[in-house]
Structures are given as C-alpha cells and as structure tokens.
PDB file of N, CA and C in Angstrom:
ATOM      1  N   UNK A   1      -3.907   2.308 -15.160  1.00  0.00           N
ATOM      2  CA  UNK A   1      -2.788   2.380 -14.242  1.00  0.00           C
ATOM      3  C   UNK A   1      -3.299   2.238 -12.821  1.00  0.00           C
ATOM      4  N   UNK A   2      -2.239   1.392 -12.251  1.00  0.00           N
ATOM      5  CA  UNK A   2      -2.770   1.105 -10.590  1.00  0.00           C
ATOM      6  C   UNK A   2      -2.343   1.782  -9.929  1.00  0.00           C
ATOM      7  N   UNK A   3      -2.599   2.695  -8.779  1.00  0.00           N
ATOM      8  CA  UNK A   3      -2.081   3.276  -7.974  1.00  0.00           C
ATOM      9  C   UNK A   3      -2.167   2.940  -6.554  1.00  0.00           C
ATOM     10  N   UNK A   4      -0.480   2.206  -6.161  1.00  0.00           N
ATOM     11  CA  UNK A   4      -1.059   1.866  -5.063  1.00  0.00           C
ATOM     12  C   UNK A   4      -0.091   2.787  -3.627  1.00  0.00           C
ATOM     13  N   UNK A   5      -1.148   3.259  -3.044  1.00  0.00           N
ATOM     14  CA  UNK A   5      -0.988   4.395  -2.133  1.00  0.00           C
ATOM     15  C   UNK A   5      -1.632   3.965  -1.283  1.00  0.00           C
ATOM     16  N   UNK A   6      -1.349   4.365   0.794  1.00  0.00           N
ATOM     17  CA  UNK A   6      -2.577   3.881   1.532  1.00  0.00           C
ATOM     18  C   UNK A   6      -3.444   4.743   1.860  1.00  0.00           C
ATOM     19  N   UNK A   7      -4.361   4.431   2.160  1.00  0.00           N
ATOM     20  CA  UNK A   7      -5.339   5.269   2.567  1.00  0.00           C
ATOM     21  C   UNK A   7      -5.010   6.177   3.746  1.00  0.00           C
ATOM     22  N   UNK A   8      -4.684   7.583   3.437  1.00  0.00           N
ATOM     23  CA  UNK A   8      -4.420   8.406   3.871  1.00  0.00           C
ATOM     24  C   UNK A   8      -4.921  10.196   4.019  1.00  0.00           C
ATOM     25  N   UNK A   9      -4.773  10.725   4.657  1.00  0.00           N
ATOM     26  CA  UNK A   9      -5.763  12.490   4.240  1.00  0.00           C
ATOM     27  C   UNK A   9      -4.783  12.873   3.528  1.00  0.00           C
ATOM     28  N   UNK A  10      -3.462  12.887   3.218  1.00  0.00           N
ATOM     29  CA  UNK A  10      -2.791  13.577   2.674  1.00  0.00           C
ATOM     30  C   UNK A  10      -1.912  12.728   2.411  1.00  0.00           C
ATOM     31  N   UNK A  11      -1.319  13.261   1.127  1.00  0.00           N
ATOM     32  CA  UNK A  11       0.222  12.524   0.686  1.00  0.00           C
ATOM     33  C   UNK A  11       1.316  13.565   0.186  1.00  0.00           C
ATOM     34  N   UNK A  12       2.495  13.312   0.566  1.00  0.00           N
ATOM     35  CA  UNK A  12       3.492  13.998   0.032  1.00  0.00           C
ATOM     36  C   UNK A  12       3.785  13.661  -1.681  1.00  0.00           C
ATOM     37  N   UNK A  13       4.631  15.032  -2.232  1.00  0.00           N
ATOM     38  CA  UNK A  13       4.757  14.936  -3.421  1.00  0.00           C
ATOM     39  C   UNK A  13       5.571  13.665  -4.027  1.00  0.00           C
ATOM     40  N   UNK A  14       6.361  13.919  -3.308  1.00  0.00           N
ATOM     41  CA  UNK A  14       7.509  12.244  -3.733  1.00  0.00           C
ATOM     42  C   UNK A  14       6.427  10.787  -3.559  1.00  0.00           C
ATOM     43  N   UNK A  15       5.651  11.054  -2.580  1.00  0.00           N
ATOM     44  CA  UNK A  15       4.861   9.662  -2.696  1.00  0.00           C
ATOM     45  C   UNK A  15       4.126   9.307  -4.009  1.00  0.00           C
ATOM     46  N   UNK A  16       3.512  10.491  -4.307  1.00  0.00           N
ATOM     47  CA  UNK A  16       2.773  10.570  -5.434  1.00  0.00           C
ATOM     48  C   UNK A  16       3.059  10.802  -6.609  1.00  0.00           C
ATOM     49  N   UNK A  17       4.926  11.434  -6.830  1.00  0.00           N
ATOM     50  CA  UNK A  17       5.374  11.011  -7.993  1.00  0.00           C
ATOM     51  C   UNK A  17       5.470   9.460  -8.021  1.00  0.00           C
ATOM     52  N   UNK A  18       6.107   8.668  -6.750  1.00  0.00           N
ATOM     53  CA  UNK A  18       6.752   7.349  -6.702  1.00  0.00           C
ATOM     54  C   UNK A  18       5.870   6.454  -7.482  1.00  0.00           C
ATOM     55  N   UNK A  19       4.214   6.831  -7.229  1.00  0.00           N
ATOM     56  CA  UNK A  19       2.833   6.186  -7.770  1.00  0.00           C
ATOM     57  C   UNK A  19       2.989   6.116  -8.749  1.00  0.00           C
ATOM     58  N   UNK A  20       2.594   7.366  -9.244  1.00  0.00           N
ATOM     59  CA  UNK A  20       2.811   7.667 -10.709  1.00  0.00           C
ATOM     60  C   UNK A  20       3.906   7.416 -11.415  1.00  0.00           C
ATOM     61  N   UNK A  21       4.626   7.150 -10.936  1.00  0.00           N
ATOM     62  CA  UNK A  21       6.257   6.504 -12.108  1.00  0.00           C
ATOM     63  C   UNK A  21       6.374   7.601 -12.938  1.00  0.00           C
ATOM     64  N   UNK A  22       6.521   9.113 -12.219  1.00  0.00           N
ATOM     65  CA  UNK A  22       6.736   9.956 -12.982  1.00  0.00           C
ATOM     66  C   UNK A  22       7.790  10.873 -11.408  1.00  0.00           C
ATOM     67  N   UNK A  23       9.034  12.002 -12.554  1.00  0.00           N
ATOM     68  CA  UNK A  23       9.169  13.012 -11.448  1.00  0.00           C
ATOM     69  C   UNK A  23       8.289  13.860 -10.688  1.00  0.00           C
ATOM     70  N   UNK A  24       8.586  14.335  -9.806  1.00  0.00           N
ATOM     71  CA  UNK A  24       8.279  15.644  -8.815  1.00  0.00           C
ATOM     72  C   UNK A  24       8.196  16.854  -9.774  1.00  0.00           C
ATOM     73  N   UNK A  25       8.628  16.912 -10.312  1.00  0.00           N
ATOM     74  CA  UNK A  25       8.909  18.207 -11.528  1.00  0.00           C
ATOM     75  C   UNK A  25       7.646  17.788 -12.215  1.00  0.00           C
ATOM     76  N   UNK A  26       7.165  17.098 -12.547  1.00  0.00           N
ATOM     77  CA  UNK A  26       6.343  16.815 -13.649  1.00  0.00           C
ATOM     78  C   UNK A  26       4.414  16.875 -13.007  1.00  0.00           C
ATOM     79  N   UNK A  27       4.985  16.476 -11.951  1.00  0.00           N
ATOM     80  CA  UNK A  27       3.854  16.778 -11.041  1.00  0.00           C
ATOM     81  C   UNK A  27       3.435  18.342 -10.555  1.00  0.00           C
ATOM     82  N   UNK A  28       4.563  19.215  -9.941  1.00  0.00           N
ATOM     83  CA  UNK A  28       4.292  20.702  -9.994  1.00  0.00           C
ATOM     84  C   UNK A  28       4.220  21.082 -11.373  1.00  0.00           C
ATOM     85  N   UNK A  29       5.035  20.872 -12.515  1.00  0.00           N
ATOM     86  CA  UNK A  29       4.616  21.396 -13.990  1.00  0.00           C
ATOM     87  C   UNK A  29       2.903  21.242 -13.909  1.00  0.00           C
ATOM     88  N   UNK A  30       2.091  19.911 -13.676  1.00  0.00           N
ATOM     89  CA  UNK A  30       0.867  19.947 -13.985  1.00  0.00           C
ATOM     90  C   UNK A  30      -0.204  20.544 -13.121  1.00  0.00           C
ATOM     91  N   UNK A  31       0.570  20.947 -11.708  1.00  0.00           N
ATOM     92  CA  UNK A  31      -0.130  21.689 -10.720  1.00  0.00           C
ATOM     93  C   UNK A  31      -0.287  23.306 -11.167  1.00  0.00           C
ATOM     94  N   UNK A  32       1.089  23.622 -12.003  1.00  0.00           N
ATOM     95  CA  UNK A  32       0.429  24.616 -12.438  1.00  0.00           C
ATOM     96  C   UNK A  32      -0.261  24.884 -13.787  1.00  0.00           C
ATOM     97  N   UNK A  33      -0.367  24.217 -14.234  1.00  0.00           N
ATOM     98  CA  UNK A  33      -1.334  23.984 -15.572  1.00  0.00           C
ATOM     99  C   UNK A  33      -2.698  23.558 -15.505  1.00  0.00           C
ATOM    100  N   UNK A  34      -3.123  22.588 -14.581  1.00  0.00           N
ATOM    101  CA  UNK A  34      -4.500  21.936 -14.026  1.00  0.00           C
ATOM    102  C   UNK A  34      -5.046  23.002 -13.335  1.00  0.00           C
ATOM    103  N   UNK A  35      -5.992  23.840 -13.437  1.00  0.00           N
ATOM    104  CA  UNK A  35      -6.610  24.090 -11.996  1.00  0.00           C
ATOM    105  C   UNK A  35      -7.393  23.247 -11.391  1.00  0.00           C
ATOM    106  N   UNK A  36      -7.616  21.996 -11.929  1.00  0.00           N
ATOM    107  CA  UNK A  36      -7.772  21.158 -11.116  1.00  0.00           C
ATOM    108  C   UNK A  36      -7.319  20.787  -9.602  1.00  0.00           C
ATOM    109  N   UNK A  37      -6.248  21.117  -9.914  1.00  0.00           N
ATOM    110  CA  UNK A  37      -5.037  20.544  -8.847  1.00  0.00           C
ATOM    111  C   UNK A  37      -4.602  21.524  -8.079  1.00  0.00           C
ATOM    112  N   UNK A  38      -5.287  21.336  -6.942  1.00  0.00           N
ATOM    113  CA  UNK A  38      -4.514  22.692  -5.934  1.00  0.00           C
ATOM    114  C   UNK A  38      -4.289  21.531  -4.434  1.00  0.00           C
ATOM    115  N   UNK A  39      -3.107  20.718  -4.237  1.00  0.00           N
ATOM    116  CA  UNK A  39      -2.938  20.469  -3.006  1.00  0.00           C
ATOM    117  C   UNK A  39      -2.456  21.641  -2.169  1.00  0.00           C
ATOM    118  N   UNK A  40      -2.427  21.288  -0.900  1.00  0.00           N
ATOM    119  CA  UNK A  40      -2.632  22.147  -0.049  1.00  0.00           C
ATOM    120  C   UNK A  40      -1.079  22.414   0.491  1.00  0.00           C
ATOM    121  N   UNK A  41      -0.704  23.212   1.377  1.00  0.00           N
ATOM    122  CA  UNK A  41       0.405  23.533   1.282  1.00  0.00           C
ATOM    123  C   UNK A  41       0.979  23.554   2.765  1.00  0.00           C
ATOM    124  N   UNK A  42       1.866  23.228   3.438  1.00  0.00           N
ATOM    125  CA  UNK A  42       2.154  22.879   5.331  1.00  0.00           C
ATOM    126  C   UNK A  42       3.047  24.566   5.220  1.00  0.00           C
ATOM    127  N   UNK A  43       2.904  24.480   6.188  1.00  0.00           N
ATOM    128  CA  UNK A  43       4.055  26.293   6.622  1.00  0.00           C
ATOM    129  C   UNK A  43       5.485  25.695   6.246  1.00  0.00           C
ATOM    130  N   UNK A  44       6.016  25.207   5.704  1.00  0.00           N
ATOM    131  CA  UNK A  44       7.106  24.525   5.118  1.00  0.00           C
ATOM    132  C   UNK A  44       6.977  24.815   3.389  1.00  0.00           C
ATOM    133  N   UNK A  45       6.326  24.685   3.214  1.00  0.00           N
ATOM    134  CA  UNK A  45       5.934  25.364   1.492  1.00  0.00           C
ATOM    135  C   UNK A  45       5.279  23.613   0.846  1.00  0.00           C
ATOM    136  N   UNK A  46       5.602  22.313   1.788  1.00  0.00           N
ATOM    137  CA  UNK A  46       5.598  21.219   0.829  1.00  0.00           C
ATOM    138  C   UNK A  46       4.317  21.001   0.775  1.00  0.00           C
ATOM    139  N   UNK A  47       3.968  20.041  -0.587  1.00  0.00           N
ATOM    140  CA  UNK A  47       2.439  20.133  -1.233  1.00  0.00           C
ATOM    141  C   UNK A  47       2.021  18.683  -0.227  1.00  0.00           C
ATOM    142  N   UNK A  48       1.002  18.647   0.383  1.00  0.00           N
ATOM    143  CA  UNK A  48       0.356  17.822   0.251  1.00  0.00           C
ATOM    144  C   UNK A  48      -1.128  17.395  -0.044  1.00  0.00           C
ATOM    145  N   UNK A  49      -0.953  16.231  -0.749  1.00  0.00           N
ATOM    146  CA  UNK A  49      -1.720  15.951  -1.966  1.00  0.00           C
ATOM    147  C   UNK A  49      -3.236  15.321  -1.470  1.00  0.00           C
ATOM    148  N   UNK A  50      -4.423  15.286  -1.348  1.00  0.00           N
ATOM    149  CA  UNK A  50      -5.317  14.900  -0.595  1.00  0.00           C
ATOM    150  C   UNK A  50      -5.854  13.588  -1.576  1.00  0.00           C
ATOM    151  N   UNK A  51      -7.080  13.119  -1.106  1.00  0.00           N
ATOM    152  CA  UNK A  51      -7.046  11.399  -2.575  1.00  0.00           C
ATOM    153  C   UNK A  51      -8.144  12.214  -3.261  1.00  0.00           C
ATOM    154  N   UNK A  52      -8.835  13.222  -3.296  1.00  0.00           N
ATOM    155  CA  UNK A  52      -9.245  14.113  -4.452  1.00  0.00           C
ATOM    156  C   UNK A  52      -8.097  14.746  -5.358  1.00  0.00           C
ATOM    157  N   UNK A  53      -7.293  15.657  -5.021  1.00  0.00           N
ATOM    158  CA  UNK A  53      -6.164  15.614  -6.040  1.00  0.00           C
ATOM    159  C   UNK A  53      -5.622  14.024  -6.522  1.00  0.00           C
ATOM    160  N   UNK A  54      -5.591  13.308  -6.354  1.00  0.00           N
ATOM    161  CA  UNK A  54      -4.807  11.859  -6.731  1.00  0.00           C
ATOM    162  C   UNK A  54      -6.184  11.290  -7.531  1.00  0.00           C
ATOM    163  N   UNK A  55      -7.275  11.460  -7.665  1.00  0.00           N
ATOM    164  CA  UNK A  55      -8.112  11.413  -8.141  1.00  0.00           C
ATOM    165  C   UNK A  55      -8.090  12.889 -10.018  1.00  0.00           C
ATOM    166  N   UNK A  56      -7.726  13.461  -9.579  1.00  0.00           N
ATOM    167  CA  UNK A  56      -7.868  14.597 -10.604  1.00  0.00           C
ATOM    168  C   UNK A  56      -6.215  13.970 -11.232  1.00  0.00           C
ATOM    169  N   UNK A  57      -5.066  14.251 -10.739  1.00  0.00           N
ATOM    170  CA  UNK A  57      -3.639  13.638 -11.387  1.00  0.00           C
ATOM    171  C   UNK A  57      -4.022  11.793 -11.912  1.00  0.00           C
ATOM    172  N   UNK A  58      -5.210  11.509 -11.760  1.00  0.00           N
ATOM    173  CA  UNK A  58      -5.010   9.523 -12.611  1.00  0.00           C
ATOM    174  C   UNK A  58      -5.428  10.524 -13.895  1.00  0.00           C
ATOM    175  N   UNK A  59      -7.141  11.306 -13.657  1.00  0.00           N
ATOM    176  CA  UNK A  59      -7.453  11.852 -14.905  1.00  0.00           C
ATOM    177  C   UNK A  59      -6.177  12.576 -15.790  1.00  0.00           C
ATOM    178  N   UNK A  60      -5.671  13.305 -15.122  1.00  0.00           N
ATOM    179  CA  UNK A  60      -4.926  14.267 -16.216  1.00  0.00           C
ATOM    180  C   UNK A  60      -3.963  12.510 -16.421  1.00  0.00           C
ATOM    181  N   UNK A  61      -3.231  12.218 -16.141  1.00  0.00           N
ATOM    182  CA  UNK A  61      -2.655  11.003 -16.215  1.00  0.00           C
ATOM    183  C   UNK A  61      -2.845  10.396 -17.498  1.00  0.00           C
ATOM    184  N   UNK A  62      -4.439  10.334 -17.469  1.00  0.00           N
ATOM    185  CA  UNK A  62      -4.693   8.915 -18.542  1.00  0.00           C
ATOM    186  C   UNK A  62      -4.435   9.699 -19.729  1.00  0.00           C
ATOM    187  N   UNK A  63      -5.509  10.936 -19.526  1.00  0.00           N
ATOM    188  CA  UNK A  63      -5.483  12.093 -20.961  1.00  0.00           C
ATOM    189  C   UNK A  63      -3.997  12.005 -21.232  1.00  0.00           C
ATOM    190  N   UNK A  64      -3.289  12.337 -20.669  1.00  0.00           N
ATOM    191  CA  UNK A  64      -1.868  12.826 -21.016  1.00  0.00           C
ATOM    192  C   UNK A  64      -0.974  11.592 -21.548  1.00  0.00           C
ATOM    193  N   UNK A  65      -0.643  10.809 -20.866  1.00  0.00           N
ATOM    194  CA  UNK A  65       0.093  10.047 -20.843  1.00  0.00           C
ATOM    195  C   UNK A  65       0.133   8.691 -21.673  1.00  0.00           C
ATOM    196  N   UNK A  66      -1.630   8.068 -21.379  1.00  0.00           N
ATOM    197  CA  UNK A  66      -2.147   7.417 -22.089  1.00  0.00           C
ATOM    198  C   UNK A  66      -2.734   6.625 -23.038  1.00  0.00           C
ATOM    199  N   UNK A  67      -4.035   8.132 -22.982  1.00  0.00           N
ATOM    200  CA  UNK A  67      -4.349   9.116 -24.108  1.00  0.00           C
ATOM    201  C   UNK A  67      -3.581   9.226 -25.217  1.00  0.00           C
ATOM    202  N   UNK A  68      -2.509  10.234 -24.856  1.00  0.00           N
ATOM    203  CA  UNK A  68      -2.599  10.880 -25.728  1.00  0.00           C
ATOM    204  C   UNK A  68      -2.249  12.578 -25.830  1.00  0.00           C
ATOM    205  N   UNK A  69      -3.105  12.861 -25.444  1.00  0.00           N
ATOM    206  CA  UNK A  69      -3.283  14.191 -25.205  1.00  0.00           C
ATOM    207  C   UNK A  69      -2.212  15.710 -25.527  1.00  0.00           C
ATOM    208  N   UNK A  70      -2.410  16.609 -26.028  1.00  0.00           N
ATOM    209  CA  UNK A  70      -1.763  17.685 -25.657  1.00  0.00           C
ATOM    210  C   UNK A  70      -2.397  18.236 -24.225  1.00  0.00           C
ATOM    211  N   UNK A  71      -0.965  19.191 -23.696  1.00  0.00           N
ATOM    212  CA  UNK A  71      -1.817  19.396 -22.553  1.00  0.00           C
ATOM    213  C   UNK A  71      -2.950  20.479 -23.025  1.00  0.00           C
ATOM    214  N   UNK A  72      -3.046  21.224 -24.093  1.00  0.00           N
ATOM    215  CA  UNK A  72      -3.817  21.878 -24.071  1.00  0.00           C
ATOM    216  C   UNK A  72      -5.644  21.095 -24.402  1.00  0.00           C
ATOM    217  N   UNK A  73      -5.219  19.827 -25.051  1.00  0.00           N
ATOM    218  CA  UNK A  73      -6.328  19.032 -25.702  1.00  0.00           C
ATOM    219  C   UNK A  73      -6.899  18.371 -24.269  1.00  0.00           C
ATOM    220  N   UNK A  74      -6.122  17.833 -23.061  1.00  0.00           N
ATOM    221  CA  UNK A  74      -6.273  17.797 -21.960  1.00  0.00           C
ATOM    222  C   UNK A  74      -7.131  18.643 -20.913  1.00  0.00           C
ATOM    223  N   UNK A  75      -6.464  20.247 -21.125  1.00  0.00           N
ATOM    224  CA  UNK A  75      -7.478  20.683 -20.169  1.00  0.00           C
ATOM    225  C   UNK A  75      -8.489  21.435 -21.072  1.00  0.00           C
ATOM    226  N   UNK A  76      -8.552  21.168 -22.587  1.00  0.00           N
ATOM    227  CA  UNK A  76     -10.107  21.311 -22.857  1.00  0.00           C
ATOM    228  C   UNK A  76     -11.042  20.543 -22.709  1.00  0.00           C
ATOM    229  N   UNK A  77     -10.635  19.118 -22.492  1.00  0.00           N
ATOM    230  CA  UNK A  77     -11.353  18.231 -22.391  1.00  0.00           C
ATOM    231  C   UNK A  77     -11.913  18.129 -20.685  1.00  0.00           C
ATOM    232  N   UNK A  78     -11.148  18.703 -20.229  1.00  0.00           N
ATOM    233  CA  UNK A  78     -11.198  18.365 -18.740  1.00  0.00           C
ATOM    234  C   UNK A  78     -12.591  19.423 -18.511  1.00  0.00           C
ATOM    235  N   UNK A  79     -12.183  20.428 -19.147  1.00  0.00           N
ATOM    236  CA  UNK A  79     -12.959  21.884 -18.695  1.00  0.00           C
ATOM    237  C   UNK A  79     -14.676  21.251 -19.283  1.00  0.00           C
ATOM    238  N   UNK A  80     -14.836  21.090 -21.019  1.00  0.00           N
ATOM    239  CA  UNK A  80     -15.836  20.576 -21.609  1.00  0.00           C
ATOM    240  C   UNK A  80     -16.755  19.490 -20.795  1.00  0.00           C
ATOM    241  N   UNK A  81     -16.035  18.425 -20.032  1.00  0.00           N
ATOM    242  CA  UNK A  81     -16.883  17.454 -19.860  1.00  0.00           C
ATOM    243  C   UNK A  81     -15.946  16.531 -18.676  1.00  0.00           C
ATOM    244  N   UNK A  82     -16.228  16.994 -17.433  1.00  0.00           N
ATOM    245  CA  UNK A  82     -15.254  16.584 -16.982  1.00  0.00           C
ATOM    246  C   UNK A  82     -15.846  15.177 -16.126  1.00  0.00           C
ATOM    247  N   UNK A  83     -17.433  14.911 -16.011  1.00  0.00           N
ATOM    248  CA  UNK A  83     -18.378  13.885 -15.196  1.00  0.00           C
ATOM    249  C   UNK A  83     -18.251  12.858 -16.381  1.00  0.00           C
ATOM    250  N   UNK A  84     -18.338  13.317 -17.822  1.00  0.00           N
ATOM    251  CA  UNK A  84     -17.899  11.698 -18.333  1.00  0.00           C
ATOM    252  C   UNK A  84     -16.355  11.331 -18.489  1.00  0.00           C
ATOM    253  N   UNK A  85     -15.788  12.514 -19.069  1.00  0.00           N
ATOM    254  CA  UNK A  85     -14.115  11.685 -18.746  1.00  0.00           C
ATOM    255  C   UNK A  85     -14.008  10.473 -16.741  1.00  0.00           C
ATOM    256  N   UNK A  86     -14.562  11.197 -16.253  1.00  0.00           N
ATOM    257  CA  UNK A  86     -14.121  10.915 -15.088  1.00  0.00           C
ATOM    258  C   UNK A  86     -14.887   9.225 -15.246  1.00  0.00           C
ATOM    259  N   UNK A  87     -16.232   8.936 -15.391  1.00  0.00           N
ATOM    260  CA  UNK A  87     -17.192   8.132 -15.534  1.00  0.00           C
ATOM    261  C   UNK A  87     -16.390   7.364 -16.248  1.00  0.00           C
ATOM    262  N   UNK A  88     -15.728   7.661 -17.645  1.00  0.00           N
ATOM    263  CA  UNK A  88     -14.869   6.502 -18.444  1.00  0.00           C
ATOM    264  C   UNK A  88     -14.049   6.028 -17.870  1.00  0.00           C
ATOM    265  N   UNK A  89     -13.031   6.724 -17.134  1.00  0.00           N
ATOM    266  CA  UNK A  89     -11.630   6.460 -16.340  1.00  0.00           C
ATOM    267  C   UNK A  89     -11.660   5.533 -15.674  1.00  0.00           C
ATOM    268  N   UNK A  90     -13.623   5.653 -14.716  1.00  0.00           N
ATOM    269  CA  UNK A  90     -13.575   4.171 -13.687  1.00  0.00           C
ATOM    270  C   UNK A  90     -13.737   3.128 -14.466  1.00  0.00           C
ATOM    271  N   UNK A  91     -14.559   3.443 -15.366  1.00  0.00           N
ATOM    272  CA  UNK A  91     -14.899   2.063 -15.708  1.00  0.00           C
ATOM    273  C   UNK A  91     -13.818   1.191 -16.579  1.00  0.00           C
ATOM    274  N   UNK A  92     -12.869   1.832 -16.817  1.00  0.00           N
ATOM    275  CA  UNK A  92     -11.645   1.857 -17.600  1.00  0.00           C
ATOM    276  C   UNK A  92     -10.500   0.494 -16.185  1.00  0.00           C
ATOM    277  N   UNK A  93     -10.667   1.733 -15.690  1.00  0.00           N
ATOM    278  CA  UNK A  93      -9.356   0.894 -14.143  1.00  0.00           C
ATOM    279  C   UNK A  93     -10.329  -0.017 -13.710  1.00  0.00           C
ATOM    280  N   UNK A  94     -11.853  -0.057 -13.896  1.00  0.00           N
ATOM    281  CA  UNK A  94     -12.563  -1.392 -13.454  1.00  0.00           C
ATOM    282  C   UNK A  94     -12.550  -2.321 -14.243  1.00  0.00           C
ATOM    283  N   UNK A  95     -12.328  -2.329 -15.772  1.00  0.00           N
ATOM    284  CA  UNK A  95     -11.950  -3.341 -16.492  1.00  0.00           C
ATOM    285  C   UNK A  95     -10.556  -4.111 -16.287  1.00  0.00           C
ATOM    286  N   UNK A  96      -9.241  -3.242 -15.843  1.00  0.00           N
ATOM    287  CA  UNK A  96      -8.208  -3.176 -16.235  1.00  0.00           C
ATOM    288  C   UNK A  96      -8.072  -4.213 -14.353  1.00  0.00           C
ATOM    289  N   UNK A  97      -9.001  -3.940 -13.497  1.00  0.00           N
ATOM    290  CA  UNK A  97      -8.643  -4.839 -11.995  1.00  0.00           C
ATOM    291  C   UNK A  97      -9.580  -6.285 -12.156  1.00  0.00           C
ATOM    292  N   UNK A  98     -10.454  -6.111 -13.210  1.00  0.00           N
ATOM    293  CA  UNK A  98     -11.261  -7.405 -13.687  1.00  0.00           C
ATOM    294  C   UNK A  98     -10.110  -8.128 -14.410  1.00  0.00           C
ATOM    295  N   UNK A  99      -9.620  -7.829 -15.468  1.00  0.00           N
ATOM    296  CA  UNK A  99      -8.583  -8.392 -16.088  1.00  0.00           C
ATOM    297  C   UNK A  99      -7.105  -8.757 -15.251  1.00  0.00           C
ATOM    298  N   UNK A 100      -7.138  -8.177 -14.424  1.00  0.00           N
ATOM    299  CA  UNK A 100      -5.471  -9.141 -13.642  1.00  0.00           C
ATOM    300  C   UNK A 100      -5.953  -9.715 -13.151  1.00  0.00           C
ATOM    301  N   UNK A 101      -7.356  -9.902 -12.270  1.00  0.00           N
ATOM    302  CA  UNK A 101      -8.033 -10.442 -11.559  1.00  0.00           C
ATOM    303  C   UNK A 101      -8.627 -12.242 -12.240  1.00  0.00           C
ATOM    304  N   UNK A 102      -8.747 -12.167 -13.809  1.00  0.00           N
ATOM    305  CA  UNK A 102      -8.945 -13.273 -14.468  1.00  0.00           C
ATOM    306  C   UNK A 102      -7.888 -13.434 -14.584  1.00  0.00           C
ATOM    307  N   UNK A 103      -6.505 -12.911 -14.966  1.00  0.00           N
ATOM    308  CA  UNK A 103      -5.507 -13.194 -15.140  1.00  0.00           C
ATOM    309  C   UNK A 103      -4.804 -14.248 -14.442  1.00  0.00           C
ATOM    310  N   UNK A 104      -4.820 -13.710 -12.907  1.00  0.00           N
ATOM    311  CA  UNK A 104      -4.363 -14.709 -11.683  1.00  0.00           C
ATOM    312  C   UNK A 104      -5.073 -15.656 -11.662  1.00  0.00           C
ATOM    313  N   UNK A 105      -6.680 -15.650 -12.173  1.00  0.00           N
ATOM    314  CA  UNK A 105      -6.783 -17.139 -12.090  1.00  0.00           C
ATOM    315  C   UNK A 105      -6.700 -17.646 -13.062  1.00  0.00           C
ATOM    316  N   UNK A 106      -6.157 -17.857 -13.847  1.00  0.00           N
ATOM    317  CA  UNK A 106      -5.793 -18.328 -15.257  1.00  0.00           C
ATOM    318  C   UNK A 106      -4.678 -18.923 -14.705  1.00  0.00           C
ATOM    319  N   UNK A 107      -4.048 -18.219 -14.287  1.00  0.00           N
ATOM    320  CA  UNK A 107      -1.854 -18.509 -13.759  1.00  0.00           C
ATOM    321  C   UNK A 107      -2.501 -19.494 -12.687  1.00  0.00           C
ATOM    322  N   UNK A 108      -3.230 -19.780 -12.010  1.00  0.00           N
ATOM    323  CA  UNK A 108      -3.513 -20.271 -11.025  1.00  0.00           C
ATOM    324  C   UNK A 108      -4.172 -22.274 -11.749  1.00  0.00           C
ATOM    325  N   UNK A 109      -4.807 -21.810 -12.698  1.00  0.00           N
ATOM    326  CA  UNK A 109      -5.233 -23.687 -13.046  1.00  0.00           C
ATOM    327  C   UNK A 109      -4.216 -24.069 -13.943  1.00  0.00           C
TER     328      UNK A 109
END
C-alpha cells in the first residue's frame, strides 16, 4: 500500500485515516491497542501523528489488513520480532514501487 502524505512533522488524524482508506475510529481503536502508537496530543485533545507513527500504522496495516492477522496475532508478532517484520514491509512496498514503476513503462511502448 502507497501512502501518499507530504512530508511533514506531524499529521492530523483525518489525514491519516484519508491515507489509509480507513475511518478515524479505526485508527484510535488501534491507538489503543498498539503501544506502538502513541501520537502526540495539541491542548485541544487532537492526535497528531508524527512519520514514525505512520511508519508503525503501514506495519500494523499490512499485519492486519493484508496479512491477515488477528489483532492479537498482530501485536504478538509485533512484540516477538518487530526489526524483521519491519525489514519485510520495506522490501515488500520496494517491490510493489518497482512493479508500477515497470508497469508505466510497459503502458508507455
């Protein structure tokens, strides 16, 4: 999955559901289930999300959504081994930007 967001210190929750093609609800549901995931919070109460959390939500993402996953099979996996899930994930979205990338030039001759 592509996520395209700009390079920013922080993002609001709606931005980062909008990414994810998922609700706002579904995003605090996993904020409180991940301890992964602690964005930070403005004197307003709203979350904003830093590109380390948006980094931890692709992981839970792939596990979950993907994957596969229960959330509980999710954050055992997360907890067990979390430098190779993460290690697969890139090389995963680096196959997956190689492949549109041959793609367009394919559409292109």
């Amino acid at each position: 999955m592509q996520i395209n967001l700009p390079d920013k210190r922080y993002y609001k929750i709606g931005e980062v559901a909008k990414a994810f093609e998922v609700n706002t609800s579904l995003i605090r549901f996993w904020e409180n289930e991940f301890d992964v995931l602690k964005p930070k919070k403005n004197k307003k109460g709203n979350r904003l999300f830093t590109p380390e959390d948006l980094e931890n939500l692709k992981l839970i993402y792939f596990l979950v959504k993907e994957k596969g996953f229960t959330l509980e099979g999710a954050k055992k996996k997360l907890k067990e081994n979390p430098d190779e899930i993460f290690s697969n994930h890139k090389i995963i979205m680096r196959l997956e930007s190689i492949k549109s990338e041959l793609l367009e030039i394919k559409n292109q001759l």
